[in-house]
N, C-alpha and C. Protein backbone atom coordinates (compact mmCIF):
# COMPACT_ATOMS: atom_id res chain seq x y z
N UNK A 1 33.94 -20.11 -13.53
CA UNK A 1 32.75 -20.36 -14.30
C UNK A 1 31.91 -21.38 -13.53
N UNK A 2 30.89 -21.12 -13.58
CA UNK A 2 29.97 -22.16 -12.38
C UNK A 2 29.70 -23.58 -13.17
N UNK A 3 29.27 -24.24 -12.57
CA UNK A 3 29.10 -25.65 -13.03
C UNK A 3 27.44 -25.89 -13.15
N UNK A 4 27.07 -25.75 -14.49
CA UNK A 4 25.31 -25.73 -14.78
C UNK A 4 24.85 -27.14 -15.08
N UNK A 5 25.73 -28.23 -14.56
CA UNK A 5 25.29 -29.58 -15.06
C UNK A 5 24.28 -29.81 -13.71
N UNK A 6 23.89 -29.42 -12.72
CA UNK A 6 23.46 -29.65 -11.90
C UNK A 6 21.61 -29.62 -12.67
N UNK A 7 20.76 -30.51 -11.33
CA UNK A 7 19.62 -30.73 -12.41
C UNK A 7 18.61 -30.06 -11.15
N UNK A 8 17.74 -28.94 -11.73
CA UNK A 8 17.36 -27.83 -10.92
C UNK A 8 16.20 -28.94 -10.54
N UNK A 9 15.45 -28.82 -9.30
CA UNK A 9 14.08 -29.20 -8.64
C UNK A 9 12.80 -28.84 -10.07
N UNK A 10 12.13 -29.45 -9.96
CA UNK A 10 10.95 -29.05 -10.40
C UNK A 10 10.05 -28.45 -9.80
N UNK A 11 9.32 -27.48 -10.28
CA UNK A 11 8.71 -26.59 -9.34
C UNK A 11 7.19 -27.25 -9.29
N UNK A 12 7.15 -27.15 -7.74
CA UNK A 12 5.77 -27.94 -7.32
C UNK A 12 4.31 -27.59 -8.27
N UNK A 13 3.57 -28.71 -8.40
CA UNK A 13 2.34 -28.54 -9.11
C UNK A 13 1.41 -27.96 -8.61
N UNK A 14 1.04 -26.60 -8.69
CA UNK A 14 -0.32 -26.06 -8.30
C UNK A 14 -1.49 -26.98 -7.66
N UNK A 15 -2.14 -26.43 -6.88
CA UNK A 15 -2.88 -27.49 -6.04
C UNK A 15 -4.20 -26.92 -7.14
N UNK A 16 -4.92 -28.10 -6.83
CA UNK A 16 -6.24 -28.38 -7.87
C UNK A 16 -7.22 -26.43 -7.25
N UNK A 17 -7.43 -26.21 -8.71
CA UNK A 17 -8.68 -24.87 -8.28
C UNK A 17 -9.95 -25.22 -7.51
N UNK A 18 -10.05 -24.20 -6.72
CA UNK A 18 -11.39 -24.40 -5.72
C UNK A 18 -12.62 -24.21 -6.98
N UNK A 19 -13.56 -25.41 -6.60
CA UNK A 19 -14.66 -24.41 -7.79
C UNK A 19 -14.87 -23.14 -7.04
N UNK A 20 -15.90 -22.55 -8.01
CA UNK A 20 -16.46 -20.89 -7.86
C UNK A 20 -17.20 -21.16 -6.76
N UNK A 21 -17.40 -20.05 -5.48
CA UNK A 21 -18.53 -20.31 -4.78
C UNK A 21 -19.92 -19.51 -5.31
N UNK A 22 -20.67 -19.56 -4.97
CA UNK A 22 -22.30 -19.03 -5.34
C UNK A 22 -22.10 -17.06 -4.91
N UNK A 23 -22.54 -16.31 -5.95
CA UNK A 23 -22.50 -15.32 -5.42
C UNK A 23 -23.56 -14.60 -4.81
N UNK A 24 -23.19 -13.87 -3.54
CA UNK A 24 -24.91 -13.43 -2.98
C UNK A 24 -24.29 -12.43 -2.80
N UNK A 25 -25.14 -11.79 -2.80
CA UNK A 25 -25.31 -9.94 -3.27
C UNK A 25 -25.98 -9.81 -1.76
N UNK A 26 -25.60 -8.17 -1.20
CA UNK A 26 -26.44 -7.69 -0.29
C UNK A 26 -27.48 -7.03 -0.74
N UNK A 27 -27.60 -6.95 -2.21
CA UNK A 27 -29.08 -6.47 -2.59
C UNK A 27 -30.04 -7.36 -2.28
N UNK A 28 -30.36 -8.54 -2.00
CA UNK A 28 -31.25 -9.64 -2.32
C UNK A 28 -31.65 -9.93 -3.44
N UNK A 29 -31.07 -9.74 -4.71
CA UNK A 29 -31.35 -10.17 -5.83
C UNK A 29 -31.05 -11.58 -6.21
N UNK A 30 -30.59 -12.32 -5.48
CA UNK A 30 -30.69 -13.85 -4.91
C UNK A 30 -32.22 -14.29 -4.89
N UNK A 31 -33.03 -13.53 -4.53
CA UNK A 31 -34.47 -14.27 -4.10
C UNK A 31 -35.28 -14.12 -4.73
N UNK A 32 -35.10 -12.77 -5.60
CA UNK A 32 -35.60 -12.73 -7.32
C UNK A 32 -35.53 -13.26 -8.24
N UNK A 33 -34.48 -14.00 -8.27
CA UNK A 33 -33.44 -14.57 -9.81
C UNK A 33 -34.69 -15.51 -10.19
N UNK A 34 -34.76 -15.46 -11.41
CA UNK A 34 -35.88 -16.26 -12.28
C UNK A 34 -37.03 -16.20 -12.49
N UNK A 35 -37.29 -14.80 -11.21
CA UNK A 35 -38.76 -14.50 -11.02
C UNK A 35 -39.47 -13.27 -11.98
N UNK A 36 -40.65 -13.32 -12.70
CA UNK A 36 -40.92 -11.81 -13.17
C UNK A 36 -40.82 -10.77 -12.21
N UNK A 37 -40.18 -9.87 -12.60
CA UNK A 37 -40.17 -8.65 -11.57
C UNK A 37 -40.86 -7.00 -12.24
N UNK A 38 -40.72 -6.30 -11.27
CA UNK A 38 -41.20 -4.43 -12.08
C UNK A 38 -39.96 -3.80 -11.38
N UNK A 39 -39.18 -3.68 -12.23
CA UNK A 39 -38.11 -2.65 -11.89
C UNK A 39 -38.53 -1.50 -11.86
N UNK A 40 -38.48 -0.20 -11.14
CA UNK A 40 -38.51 1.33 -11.21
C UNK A 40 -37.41 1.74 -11.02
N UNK A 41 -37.47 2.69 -12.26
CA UNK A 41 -35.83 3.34 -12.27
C UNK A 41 -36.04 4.77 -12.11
N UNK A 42 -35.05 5.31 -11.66
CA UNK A 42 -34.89 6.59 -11.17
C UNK A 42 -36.06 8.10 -12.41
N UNK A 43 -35.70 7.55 -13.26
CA UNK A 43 -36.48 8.42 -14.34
C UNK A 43 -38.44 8.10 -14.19
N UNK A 44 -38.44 7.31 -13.01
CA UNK A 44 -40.18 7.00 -13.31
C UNK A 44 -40.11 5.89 -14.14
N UNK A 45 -39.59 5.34 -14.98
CA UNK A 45 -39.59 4.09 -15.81
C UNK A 45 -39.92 2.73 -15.48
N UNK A 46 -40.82 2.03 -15.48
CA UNK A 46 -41.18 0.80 -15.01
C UNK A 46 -41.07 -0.26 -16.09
N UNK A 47 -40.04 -1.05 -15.62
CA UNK A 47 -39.45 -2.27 -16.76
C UNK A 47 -40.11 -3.35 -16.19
N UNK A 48 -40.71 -4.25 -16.67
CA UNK A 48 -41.29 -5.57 -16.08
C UNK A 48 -40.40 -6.64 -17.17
N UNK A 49 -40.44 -7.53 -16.67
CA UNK A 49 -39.75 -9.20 -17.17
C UNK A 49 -38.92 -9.82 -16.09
N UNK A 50 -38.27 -10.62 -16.86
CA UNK A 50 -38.02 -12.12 -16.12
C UNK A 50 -36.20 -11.57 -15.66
N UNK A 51 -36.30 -11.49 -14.68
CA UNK A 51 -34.76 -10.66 -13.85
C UNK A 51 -33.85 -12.56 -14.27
N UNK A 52 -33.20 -12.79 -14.99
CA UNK A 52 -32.15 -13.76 -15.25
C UNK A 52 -30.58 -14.22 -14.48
N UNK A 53 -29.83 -13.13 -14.08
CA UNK A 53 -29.21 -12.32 -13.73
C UNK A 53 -28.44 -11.10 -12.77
N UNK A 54 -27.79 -11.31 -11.72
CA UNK A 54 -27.36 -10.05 -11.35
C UNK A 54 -26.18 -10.10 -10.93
N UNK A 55 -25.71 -8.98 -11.11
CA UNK A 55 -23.78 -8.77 -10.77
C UNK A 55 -23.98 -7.44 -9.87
N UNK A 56 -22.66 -7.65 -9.93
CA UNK A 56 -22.18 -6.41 -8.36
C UNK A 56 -22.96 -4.99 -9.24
N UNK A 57 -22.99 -4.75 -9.94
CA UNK A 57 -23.63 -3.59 -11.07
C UNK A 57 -24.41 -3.74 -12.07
N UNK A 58 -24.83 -4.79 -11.99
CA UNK A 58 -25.78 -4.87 -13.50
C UNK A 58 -26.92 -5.73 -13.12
N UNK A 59 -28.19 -5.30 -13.73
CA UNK A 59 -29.23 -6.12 -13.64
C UNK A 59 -29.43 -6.78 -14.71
N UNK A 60 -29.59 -8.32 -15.44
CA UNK A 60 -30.12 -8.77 -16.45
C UNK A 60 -31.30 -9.06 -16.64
N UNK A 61 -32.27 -8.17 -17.64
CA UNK A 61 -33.69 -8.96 -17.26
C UNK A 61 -34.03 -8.95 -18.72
N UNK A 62 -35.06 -10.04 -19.31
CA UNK A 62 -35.47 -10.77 -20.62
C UNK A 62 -36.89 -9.51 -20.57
N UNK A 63 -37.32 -8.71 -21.67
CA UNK A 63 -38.30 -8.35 -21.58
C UNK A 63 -38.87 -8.82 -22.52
N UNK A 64 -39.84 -9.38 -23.40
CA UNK A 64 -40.66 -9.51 -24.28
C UNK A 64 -39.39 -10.26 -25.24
N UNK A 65 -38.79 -11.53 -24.75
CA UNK A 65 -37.61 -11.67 -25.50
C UNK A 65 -36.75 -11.51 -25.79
N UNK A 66 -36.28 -10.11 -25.59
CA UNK A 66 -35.23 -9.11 -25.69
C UNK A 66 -34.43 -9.19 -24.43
N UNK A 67 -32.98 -9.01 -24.41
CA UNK A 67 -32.19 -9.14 -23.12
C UNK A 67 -31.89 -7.26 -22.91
N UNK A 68 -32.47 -6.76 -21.75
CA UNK A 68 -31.93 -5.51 -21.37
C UNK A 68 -30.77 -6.00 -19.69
N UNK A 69 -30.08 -4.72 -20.06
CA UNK A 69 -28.63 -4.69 -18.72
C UNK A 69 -28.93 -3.51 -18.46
N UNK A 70 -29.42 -3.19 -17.05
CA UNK A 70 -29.42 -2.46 -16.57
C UNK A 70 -29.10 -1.74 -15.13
N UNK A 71 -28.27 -0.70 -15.43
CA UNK A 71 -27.29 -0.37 -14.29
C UNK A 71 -28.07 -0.32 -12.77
N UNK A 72 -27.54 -0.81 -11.79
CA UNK A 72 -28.14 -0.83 -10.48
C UNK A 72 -28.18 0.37 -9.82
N UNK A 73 -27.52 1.39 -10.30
CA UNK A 73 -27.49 2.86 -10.01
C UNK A 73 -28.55 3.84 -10.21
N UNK A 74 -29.26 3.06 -11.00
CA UNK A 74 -30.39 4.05 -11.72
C UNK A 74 -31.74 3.22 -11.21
N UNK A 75 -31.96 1.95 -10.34
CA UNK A 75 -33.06 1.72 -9.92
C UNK A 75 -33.22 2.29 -8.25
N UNK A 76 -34.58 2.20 -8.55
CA UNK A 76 -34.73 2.91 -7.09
C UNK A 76 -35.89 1.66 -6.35
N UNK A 77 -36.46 0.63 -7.19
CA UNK A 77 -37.44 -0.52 -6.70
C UNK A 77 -37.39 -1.38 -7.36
N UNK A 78 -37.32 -2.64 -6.94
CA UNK A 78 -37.84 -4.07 -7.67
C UNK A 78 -38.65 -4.46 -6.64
N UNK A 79 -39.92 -5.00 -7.34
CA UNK A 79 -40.93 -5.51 -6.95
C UNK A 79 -41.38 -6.91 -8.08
N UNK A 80 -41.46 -8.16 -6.95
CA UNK A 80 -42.53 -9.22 -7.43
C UNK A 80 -43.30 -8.84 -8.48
N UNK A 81 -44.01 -9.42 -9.26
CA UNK A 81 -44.88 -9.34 -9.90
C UNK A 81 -45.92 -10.47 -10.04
C-alpha cells in the first residue's frame, strides 16, 4: 500500500494575462471606425450612419439611432461620407 502522507508540490501560478492587443482587420475598417460612412450592399442598398464597430464578419453601424449588424459578405463598398 503506498504511503500518501507525502505533501504533493503546488502547482505553479499562472503567469499574469497579456492584455488584448488592438484588432486590425485587412479590410481597413480601422480608418473608418467612428466615421459616417455609405455602405453598398450587394442588393443595390445604400446604408449611411456612423460605422461603430467591426469584426472579422460583421459590420456595426448606428443609423438614425438604431444599431444595424451587418454581414461583410453582402457589402460590395464603403465610402466616407
Amino acid at each position: 500500500m503506498p504511503n500518501n502522507t507525502h505533501l504533493q508540490p503546488k502547482p505553479a501560478a499562472k503567469p499574469a494575462a497579456r492584455p488584448p492587443r488592438p484588432v486590425k482587420h485587412s479590410d481597413f475598417s480601422e480608418e473608418y471606425m467612428n466615421h459616417v460612412v455609405s455602405i453598398t450592399l450587394i442588393n443595390g442598398t445604400v446604408i449611411r450612419g456612423m460605422l461603430t464597430e467591426a469584426r472579422k464578419f460583421w459590420l456595426k453601424v448606428i443609423v438614425d439611432g438604431k444599431v444595424h449588424y451587418i454581414n461583410k459578405a453582402h457589402v460590395v463598398e464603403v465610402t466616407p461620407s
